[in-house]
PDB file of N, CA and C in Angstrom:
ATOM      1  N   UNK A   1       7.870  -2.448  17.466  1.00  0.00           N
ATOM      2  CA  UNK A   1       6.425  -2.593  17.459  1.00  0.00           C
ATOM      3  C   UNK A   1       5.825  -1.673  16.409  1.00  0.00           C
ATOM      4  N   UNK A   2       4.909  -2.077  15.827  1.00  0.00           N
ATOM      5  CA  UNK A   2       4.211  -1.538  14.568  1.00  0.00           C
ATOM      6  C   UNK A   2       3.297  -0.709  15.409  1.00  0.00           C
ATOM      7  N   UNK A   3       2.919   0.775  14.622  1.00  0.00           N
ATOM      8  CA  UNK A   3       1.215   1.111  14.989  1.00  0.00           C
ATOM      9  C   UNK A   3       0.326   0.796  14.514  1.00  0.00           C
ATOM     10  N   UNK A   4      -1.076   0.040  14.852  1.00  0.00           N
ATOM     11  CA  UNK A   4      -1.852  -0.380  14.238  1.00  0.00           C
ATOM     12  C   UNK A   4      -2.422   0.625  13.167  1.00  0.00           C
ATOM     13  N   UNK A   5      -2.352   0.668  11.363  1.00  0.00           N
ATOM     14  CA  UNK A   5      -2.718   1.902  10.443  1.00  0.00           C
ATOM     15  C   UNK A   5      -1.792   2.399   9.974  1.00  0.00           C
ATOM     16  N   UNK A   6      -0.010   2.448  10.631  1.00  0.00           N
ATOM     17  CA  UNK A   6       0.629   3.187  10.279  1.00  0.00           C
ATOM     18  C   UNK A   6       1.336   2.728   9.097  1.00  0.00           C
ATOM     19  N   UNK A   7       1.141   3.095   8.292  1.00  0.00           N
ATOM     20  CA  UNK A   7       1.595   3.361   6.811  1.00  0.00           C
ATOM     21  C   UNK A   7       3.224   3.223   6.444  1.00  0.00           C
ATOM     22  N   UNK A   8       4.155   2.388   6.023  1.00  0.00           N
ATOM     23  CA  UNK A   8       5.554   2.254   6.253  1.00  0.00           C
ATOM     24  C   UNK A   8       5.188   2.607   4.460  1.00  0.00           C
ATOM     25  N   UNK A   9       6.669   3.170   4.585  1.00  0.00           N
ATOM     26  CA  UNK A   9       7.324   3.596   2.437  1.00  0.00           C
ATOM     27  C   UNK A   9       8.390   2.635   2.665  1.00  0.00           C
ATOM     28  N   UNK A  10       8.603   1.838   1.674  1.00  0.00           N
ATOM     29  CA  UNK A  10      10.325   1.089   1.686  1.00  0.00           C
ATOM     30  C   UNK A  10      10.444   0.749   0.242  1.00  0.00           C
ATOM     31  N   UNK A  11      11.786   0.390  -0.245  1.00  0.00           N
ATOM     32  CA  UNK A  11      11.918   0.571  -1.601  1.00  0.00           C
ATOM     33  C   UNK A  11      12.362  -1.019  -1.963  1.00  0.00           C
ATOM     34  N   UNK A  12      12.236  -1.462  -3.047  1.00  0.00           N
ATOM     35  CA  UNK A  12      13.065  -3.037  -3.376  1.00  0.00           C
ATOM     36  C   UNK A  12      13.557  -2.438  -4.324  1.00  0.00           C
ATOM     37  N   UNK A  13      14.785  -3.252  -4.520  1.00  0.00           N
ATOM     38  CA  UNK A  13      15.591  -3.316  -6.012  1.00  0.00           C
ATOM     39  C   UNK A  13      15.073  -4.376  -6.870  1.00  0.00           C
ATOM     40  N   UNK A  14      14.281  -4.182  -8.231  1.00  0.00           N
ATOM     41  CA  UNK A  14      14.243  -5.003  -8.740  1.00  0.00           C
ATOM     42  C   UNK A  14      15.372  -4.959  -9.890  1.00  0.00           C
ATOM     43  N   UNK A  15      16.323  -5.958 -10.102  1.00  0.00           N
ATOM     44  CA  UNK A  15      17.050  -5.443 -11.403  1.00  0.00           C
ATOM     45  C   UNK A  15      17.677  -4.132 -11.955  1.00  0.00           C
ATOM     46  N   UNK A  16      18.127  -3.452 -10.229  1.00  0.00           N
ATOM     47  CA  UNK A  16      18.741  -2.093 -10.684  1.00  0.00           C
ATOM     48  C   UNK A  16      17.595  -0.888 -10.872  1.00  0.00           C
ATOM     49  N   UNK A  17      16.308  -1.335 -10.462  1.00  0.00           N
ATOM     50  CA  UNK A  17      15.162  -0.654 -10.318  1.00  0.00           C
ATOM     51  C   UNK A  17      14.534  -0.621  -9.255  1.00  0.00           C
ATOM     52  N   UNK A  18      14.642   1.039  -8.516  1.00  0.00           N
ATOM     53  CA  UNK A  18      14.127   0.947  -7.294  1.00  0.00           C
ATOM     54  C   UNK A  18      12.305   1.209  -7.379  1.00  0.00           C
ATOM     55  N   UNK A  19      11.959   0.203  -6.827  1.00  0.00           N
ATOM     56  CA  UNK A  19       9.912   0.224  -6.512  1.00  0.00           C
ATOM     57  C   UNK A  19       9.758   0.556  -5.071  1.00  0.00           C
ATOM     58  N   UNK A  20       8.777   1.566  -5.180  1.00  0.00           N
ATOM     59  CA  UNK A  20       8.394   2.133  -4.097  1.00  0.00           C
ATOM     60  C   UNK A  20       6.872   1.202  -3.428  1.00  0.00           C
ATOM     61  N   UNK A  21       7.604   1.026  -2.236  1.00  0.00           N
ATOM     62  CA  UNK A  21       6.007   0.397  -1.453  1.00  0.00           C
ATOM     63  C   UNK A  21       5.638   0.463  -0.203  1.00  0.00           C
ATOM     64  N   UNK A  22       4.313   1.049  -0.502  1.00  0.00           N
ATOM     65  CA  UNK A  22       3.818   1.818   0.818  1.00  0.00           C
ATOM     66  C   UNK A  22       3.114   0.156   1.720  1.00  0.00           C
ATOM     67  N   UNK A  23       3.151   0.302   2.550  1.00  0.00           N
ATOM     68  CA  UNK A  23       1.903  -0.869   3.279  1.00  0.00           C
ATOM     69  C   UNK A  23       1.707  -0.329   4.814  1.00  0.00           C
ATOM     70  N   UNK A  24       0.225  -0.949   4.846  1.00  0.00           N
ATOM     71  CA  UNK A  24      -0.245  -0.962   6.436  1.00  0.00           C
ATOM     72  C   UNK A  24      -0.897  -2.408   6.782  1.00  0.00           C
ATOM     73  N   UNK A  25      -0.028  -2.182   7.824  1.00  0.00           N
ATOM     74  CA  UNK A  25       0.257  -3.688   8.671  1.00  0.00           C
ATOM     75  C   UNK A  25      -1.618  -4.070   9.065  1.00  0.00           C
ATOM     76  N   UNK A  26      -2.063  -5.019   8.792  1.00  0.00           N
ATOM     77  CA  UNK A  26      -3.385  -5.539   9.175  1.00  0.00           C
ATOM     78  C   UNK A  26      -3.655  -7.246   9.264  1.00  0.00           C
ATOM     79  N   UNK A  27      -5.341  -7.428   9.675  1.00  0.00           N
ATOM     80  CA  UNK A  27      -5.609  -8.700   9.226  1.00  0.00           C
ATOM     81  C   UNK A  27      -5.701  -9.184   8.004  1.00  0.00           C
ATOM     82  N   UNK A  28      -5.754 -10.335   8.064  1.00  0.00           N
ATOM     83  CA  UNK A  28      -6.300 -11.253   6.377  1.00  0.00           C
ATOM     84  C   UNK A  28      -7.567 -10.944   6.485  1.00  0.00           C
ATOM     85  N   UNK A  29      -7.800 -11.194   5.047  1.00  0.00           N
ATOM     86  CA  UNK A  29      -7.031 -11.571   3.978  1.00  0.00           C
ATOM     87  C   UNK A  29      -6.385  -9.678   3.638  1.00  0.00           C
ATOM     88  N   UNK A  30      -5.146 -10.076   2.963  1.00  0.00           N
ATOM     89  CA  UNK A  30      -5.357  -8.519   2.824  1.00  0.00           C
ATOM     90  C   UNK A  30      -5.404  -7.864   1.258  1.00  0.00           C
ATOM     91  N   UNK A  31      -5.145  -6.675   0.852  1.00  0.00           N
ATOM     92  CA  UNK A  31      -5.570  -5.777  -0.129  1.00  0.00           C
ATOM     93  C   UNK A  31      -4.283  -5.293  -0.692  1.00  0.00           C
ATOM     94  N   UNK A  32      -3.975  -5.822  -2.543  1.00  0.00           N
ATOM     95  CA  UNK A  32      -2.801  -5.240  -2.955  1.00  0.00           C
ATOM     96  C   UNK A  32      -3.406  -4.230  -4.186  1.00  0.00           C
ATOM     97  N   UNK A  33      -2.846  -3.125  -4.173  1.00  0.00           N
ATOM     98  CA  UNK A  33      -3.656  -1.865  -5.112  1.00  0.00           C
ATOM     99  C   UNK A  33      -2.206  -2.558  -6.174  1.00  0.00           C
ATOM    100  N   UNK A  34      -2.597  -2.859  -7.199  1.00  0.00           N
ATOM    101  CA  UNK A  34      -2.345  -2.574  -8.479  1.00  0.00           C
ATOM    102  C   UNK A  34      -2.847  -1.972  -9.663  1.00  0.00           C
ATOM    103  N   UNK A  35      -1.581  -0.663  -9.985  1.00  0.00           N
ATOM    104  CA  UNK A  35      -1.790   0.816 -10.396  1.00  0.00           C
ATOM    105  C   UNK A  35      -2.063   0.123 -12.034  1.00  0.00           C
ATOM    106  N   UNK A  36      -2.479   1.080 -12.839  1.00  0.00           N
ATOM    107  CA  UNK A  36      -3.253   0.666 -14.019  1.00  0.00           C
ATOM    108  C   UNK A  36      -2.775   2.081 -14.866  1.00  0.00           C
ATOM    109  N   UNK A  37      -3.326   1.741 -15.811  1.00  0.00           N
ATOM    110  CA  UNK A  37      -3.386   3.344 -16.754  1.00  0.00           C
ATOM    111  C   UNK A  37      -4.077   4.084 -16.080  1.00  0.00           C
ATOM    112  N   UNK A  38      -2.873   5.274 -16.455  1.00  0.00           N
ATOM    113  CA  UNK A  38      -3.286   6.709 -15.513  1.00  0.00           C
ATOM    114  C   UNK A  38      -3.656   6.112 -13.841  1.00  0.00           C
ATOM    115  N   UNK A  39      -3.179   5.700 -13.151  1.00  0.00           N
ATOM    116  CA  UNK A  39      -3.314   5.524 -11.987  1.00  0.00           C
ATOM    117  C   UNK A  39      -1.965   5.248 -11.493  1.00  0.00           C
ATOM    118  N   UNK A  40      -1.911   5.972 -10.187  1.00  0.00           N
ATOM    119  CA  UNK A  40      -0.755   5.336  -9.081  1.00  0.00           C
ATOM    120  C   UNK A  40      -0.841   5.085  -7.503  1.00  0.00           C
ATOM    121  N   UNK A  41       0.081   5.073  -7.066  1.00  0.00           N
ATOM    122  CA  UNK A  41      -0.487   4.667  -5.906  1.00  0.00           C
ATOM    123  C   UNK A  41      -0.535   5.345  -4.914  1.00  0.00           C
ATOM    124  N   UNK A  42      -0.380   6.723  -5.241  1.00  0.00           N
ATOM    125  CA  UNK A  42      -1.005   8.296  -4.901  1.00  0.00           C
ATOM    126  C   UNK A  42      -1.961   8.758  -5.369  1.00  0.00           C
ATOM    127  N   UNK A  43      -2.634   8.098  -5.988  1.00  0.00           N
ATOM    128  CA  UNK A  43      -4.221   8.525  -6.650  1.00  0.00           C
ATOM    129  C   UNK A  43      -5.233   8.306  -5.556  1.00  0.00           C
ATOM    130  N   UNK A  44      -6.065   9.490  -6.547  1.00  0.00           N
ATOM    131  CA  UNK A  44      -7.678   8.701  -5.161  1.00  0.00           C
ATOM    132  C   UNK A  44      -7.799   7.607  -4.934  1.00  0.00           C
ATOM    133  N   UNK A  45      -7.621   6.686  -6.218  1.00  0.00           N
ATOM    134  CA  UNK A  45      -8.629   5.112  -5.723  1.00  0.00           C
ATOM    135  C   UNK A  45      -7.685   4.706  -4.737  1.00  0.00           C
ATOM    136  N   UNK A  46      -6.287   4.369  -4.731  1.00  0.00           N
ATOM    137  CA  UNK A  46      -5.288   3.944  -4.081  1.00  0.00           C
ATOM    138  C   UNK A  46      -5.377   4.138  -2.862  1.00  0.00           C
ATOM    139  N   UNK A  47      -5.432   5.815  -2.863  1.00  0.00           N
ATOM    140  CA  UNK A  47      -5.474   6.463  -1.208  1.00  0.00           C
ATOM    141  C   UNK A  47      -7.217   5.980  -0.511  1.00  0.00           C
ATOM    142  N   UNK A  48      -7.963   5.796  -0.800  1.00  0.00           N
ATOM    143  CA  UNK A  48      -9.327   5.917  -1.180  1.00  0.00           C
ATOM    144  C   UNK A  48      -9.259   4.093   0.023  1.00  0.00           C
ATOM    145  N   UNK A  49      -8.606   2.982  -0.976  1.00  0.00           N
ATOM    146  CA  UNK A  49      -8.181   1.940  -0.312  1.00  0.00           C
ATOM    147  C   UNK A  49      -7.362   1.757   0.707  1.00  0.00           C
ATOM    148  N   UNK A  50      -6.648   2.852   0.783  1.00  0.00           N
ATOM    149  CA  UNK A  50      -6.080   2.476   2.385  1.00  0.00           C
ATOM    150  C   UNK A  50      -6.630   2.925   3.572  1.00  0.00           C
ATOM    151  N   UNK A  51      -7.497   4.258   3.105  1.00  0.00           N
ATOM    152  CA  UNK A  51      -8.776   4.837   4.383  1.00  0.00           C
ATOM    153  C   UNK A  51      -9.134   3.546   4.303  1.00  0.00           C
ATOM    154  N   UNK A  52      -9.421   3.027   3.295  1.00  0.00           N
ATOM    155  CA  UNK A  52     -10.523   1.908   3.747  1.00  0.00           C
ATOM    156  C   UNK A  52      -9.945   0.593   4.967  1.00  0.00           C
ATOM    157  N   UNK A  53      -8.872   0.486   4.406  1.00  0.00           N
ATOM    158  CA  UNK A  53      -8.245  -0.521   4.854  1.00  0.00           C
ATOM    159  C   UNK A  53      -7.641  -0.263   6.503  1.00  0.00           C
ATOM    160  N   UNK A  54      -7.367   0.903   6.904  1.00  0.00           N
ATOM    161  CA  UNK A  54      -7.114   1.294   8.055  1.00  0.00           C
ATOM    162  C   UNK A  54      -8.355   1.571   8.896  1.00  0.00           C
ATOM    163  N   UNK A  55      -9.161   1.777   8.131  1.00  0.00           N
ATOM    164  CA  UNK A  55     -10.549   1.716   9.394  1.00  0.00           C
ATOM    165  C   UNK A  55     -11.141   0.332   9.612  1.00  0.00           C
ATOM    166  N   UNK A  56     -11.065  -0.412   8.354  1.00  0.00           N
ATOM    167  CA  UNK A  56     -11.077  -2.012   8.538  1.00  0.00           C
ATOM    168  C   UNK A  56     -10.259  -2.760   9.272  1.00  0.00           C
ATOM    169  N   UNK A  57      -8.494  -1.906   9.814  1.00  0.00           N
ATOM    170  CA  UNK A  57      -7.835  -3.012  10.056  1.00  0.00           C
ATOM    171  C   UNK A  57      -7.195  -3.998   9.080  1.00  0.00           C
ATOM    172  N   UNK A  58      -7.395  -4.318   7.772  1.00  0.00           N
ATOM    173  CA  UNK A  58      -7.100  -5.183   6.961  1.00  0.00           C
ATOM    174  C   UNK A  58      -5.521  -4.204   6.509  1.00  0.00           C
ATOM    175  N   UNK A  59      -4.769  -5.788   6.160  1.00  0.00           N
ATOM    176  CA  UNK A  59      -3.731  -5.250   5.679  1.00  0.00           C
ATOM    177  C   UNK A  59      -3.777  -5.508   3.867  1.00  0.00           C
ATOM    178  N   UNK A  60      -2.490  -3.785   4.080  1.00  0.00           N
ATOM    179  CA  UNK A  60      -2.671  -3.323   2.284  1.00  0.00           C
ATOM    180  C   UNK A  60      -1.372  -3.206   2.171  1.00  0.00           C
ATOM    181  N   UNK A  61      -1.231  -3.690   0.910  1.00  0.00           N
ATOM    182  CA  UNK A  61       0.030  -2.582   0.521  1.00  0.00           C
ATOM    183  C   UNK A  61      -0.288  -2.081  -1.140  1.00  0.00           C
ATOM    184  N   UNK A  62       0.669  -1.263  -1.584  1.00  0.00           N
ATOM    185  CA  UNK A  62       0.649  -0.405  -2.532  1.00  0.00           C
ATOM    186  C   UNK A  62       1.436  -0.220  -3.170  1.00  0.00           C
ATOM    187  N   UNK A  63       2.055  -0.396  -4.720  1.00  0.00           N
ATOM    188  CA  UNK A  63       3.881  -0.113  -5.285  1.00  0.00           C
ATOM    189  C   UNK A  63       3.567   0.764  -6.248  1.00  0.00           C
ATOM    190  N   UNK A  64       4.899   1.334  -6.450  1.00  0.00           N
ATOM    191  CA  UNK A  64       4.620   2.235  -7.951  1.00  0.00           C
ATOM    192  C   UNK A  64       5.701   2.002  -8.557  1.00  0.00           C
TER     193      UNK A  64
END
């Protein structure tokens, strides 16, 4: 069973390249942070979107 907010890290292999991705389990529609110049997905805006998204309930996820 999931906690509603709680934040999971898990990694994929893409091509011998491990990507890091955070998500919290929510409703639709949900919210994908894609990191930009100078941004990751430990930055304010990033973190900034998942307060948001955990007091909304909406599901997010996040990669770097």
């Amino acid at each position: 069973m999931t906690v509603p907010g709680a934040e999971t890290l898990s990694h994929l292999d893409v091509s011998g390249r491990s990507i890091a991705v955070r998500a919290i389990p929510g409703q639709s529609p949900g919210v994908v942070w894609l990191g930009g110049f100078k941004s990751d997905m430990m930055g304010g805006k990033a973190q900034a979107l998942a307060d948001w998204a955990v007091r909304r309930g909406q599901n997010y996820v996040r990669f770097d």
